[in-house]
N, C-alpha and C. Protein backbone atom coordinates (compact mmCIF):
# COMPACT_ATOMS: atom_id res chain seq x y z
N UNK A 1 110.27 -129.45 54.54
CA UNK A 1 109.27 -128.49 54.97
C UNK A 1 108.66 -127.84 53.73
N UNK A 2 107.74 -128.34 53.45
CA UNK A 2 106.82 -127.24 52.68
C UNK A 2 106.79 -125.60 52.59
N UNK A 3 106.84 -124.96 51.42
CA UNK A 3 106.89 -123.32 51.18
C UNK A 3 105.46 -122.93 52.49
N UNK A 4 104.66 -123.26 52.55
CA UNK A 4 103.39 -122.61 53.19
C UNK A 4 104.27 -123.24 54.47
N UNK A 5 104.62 -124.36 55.05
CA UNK A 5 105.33 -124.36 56.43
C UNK A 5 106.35 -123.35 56.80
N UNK A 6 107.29 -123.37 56.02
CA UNK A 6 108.43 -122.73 55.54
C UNK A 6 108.32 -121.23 56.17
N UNK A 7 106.89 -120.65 55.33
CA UNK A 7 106.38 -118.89 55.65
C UNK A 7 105.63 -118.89 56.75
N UNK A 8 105.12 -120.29 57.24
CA UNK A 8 104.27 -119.90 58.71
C UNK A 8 105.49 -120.19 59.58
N UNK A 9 106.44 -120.43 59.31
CA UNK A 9 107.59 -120.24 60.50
C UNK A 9 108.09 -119.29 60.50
N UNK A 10 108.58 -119.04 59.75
CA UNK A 10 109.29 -118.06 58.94
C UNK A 10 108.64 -116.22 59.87
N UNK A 11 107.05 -116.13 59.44
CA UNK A 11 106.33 -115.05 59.87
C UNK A 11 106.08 -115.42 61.92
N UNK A 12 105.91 -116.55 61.95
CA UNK A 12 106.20 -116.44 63.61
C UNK A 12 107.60 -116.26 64.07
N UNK A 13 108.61 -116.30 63.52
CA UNK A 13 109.89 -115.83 64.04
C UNK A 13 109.83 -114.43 64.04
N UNK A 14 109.41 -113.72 62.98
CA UNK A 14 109.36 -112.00 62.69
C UNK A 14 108.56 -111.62 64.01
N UNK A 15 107.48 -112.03 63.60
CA UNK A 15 106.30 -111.91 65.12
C UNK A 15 107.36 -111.70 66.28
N UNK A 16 107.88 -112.88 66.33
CA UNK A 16 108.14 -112.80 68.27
C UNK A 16 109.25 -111.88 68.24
N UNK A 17 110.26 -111.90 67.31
CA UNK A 17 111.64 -111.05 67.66
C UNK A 17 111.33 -109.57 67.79
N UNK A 18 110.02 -109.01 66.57
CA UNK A 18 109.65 -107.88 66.95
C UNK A 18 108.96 -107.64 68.13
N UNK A 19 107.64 -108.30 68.41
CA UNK A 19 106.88 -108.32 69.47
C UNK A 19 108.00 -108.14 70.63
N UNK A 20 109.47 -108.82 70.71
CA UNK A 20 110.07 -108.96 72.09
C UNK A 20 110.51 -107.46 72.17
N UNK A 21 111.20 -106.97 71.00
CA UNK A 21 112.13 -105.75 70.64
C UNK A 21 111.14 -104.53 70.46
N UNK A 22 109.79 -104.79 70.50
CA UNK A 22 109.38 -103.39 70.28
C UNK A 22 107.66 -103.40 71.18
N UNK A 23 107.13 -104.47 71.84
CA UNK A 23 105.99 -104.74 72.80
C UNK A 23 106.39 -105.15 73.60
N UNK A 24 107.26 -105.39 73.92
CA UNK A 24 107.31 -105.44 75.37
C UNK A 24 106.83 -107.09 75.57
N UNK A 25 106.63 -107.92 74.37
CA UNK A 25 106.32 -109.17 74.12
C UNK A 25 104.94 -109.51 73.82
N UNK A 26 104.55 -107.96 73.63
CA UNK A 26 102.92 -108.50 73.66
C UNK A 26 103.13 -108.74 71.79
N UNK A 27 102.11 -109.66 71.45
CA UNK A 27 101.98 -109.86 69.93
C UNK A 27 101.81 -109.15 69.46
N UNK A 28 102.65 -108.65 68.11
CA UNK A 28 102.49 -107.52 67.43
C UNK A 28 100.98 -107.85 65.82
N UNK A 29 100.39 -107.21 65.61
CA UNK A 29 99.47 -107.92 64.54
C UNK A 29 100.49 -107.23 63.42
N UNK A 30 99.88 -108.10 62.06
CA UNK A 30 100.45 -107.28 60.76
C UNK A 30 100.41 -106.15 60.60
N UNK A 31 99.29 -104.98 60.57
CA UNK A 31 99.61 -103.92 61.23
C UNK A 31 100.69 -103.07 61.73
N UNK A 32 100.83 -103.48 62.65
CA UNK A 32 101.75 -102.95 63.70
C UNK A 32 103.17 -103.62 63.12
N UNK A 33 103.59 -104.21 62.40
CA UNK A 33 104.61 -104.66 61.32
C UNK A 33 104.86 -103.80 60.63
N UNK A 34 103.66 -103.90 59.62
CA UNK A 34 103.62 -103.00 58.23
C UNK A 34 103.98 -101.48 59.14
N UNK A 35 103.56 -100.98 59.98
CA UNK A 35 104.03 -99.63 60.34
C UNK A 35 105.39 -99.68 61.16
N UNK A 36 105.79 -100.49 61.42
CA UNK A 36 107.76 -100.32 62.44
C UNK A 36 108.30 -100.45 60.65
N UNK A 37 107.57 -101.15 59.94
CA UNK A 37 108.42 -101.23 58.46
C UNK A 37 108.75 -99.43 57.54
N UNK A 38 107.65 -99.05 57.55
CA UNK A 38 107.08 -98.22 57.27
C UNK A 38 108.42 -96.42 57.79
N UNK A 39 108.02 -96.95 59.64
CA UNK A 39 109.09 -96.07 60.52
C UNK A 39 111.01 -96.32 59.64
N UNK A 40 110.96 -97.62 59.47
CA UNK A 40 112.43 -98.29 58.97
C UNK A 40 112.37 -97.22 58.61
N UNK A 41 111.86 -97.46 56.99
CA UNK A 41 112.27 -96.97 55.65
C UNK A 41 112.00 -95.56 55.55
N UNK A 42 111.78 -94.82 56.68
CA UNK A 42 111.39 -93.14 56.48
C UNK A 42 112.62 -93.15 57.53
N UNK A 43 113.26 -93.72 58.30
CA UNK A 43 114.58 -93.59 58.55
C UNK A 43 114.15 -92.13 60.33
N UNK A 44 113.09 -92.23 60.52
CA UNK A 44 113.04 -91.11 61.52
C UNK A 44 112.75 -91.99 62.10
N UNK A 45 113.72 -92.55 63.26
CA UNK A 45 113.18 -93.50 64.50
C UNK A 45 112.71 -92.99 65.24
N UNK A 46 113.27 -91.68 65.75
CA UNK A 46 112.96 -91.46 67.58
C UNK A 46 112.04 -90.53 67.65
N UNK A 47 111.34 -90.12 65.85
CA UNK A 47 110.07 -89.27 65.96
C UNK A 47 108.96 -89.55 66.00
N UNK A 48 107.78 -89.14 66.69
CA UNK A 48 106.17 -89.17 67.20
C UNK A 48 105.68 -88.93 65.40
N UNK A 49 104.59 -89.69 65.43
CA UNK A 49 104.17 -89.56 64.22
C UNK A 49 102.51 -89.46 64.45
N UNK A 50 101.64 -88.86 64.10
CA UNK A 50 100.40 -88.20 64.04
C UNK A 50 99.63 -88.81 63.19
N UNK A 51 98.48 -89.36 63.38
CA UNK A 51 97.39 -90.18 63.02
C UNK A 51 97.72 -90.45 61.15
N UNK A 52 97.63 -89.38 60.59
CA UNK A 52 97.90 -89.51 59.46
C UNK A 52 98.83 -89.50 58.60
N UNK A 53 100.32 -89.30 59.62
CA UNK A 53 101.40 -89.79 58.97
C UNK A 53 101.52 -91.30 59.04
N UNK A 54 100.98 -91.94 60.12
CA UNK A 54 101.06 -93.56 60.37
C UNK A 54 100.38 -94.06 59.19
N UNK A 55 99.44 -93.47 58.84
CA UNK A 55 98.23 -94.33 57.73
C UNK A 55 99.73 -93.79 56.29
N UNK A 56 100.68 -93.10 55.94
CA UNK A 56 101.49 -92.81 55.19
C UNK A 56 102.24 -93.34 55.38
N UNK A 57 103.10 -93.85 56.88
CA UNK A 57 104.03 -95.08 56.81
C UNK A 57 103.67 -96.16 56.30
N UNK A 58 102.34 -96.55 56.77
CA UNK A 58 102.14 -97.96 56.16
C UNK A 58 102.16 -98.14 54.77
N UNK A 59 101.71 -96.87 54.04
CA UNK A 59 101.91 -97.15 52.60
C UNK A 59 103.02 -97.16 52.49
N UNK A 60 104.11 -96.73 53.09
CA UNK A 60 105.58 -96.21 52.61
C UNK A 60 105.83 -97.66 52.33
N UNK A 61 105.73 -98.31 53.60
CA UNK A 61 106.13 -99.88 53.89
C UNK A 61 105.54 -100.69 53.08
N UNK A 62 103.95 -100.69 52.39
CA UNK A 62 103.50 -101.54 51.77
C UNK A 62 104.52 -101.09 50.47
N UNK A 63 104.23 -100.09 49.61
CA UNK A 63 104.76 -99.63 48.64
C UNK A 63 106.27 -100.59 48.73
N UNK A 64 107.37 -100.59 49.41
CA UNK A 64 108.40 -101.10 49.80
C UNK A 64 108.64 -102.77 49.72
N UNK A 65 107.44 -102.91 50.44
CA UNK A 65 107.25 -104.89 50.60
C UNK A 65 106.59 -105.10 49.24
N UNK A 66 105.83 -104.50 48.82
CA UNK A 66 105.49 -104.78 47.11
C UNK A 66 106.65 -104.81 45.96
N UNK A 67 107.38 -103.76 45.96
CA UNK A 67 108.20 -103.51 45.26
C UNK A 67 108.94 -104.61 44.33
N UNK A 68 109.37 -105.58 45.18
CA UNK A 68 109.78 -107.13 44.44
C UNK A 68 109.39 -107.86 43.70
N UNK A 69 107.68 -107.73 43.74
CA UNK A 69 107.13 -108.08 43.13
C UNK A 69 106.30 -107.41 41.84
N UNK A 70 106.93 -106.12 41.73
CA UNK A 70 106.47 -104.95 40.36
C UNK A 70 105.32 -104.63 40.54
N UNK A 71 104.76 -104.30 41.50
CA UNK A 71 103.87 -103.42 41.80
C UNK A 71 104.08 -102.02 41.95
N UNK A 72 105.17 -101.59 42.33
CA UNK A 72 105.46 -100.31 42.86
C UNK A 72 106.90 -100.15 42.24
N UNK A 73 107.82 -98.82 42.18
CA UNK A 73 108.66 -98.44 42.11
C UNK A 73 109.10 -97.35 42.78
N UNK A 74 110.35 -97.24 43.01
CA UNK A 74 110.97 -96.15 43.78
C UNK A 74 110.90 -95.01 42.68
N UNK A 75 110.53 -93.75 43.64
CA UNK A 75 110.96 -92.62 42.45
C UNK A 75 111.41 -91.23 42.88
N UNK A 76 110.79 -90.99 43.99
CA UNK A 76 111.86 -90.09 44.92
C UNK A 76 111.80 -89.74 46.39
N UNK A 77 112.79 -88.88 46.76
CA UNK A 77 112.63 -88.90 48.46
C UNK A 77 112.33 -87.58 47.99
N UNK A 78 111.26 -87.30 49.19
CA UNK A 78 111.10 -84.97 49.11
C UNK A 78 112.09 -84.23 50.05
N UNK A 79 111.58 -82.88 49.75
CA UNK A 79 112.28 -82.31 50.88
C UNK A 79 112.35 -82.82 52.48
N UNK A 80 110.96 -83.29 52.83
CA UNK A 80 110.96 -83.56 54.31
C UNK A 80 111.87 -85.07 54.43
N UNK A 81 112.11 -85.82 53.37
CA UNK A 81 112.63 -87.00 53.55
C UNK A 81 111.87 -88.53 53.53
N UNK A 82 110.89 -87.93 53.09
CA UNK A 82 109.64 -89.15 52.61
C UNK A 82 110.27 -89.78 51.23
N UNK A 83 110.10 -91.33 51.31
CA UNK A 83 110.18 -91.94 50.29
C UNK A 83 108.54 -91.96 49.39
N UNK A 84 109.20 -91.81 47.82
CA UNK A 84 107.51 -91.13 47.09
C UNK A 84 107.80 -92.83 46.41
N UNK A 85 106.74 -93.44 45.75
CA UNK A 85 106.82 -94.83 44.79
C UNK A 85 106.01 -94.32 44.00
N UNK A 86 105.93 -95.15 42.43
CA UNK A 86 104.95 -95.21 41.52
C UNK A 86 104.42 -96.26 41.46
N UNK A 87 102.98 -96.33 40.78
CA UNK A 87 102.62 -98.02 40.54
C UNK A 87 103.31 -98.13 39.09
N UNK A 88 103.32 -99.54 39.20
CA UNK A 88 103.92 -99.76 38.10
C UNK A 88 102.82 -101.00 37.35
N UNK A 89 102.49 -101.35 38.25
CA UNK A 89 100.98 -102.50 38.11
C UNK A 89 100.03 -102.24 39.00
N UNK A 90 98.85 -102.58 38.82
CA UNK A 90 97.71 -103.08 39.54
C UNK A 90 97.62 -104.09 40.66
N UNK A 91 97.51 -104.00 41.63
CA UNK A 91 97.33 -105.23 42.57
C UNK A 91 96.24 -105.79 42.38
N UNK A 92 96.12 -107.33 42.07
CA UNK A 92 95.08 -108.45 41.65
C UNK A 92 93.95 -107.92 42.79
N UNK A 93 92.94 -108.19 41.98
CA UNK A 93 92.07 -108.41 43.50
C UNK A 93 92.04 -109.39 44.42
N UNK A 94 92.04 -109.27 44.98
CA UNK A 94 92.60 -110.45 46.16
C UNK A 94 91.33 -110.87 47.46
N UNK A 95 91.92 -111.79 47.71
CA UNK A 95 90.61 -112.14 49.11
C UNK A 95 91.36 -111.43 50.10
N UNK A 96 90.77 -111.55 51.29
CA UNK A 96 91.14 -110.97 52.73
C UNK A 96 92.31 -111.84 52.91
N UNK A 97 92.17 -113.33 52.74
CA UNK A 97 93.10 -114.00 53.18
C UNK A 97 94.53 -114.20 52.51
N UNK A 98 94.28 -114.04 50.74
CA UNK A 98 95.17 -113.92 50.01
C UNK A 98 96.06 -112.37 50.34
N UNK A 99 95.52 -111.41 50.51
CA UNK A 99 96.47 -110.51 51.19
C UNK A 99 97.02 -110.69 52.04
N UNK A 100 96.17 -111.22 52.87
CA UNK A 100 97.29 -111.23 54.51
C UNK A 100 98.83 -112.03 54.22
N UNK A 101 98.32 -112.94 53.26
CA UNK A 101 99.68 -113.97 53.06
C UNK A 101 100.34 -113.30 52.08
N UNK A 102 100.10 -112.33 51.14
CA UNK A 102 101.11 -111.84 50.44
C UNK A 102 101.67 -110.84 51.18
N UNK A 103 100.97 -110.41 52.08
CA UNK A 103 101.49 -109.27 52.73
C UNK A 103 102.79 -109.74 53.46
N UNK A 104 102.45 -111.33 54.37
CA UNK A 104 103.34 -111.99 55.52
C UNK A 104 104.81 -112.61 54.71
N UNK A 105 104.44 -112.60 52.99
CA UNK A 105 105.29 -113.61 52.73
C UNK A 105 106.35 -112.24 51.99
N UNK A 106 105.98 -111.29 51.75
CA UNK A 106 106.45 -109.97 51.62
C UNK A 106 107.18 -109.70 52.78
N UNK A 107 106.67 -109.54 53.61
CA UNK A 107 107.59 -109.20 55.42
C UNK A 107 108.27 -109.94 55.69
N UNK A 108 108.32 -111.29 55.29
CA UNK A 108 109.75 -112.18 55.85
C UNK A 108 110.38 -111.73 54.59
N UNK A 109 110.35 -111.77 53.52
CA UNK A 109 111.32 -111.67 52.51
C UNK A 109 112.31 -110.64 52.42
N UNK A 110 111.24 -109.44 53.45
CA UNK A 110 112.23 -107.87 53.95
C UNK A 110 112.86 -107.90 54.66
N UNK A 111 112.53 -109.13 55.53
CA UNK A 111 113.06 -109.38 57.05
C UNK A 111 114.60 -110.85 56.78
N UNK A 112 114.39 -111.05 55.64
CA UNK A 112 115.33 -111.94 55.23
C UNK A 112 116.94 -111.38 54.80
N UNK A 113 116.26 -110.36 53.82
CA UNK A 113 116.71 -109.09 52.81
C UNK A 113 117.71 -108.59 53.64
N UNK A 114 117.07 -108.28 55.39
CA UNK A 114 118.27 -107.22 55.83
C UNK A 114 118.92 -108.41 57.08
N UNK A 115 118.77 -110.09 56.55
CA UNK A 115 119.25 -110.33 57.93
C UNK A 115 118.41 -110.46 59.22
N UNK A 116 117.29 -110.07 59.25
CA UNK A 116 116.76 -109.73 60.40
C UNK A 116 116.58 -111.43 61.42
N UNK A 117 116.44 -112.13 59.81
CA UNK A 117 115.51 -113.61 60.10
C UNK A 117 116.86 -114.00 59.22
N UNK A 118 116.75 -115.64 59.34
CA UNK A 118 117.68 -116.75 58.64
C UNK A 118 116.29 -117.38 58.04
């Protein structure tokens, strides 16, 4: 199996196990990934989050799924319990499509990381 087969399986397994575990089976988009990632790693599951803390999870989560690749670094949690990152590089400019796949091949690798996926 080819690496590009490999990650388009790989990202439809993430898809459905979340989509089953958190839609009710409806398809979840990247999006809606990057933010249950986002919820993970701020560690407050069972709290309501407000328009503009969501647009702050997702960074939490991007910041997080970058990380491996030295874009970002950890540098502290605050009082409320937010994880803070630094850049540490520049993200390339990228096409629409080249993100989506660094983004997808980032999310299985998190989703690998804790077990989630084989």
């Amino acid at each position: 199996m080819s690496r590009d087969e490999q990650l388009k399986h790989r990202w439809e397994e993430v898809v459905s196990k979340l989509s089953n575990q958190f839609a009710d089976g409806d398809k979840l988009d990247l999006d809606a990934i990057i933010y249950l990632i986002g919820v993970q790693e701020l560690g407050q599951l069972h709290r309501r989050f407000k328009k503009d803390h969501k647009l702050d999870l997702m960074h939490i989560a991007i910041c997080k799924l970058l990380e491996p690749y030295g874009y970002y670094e950890f540098d502290f949690v605050d009082e409320d319990g937010w994880p803070h990152y630094k850049i540490k590089e520049q993200l390339p400019t990228l096409k629409a499509g080249e993100q989506s796949v660094l983004m997808k091949e980032a999310i299985v690798n998190y989703f690998l990381e804790t077990d989630y996926i084989q």
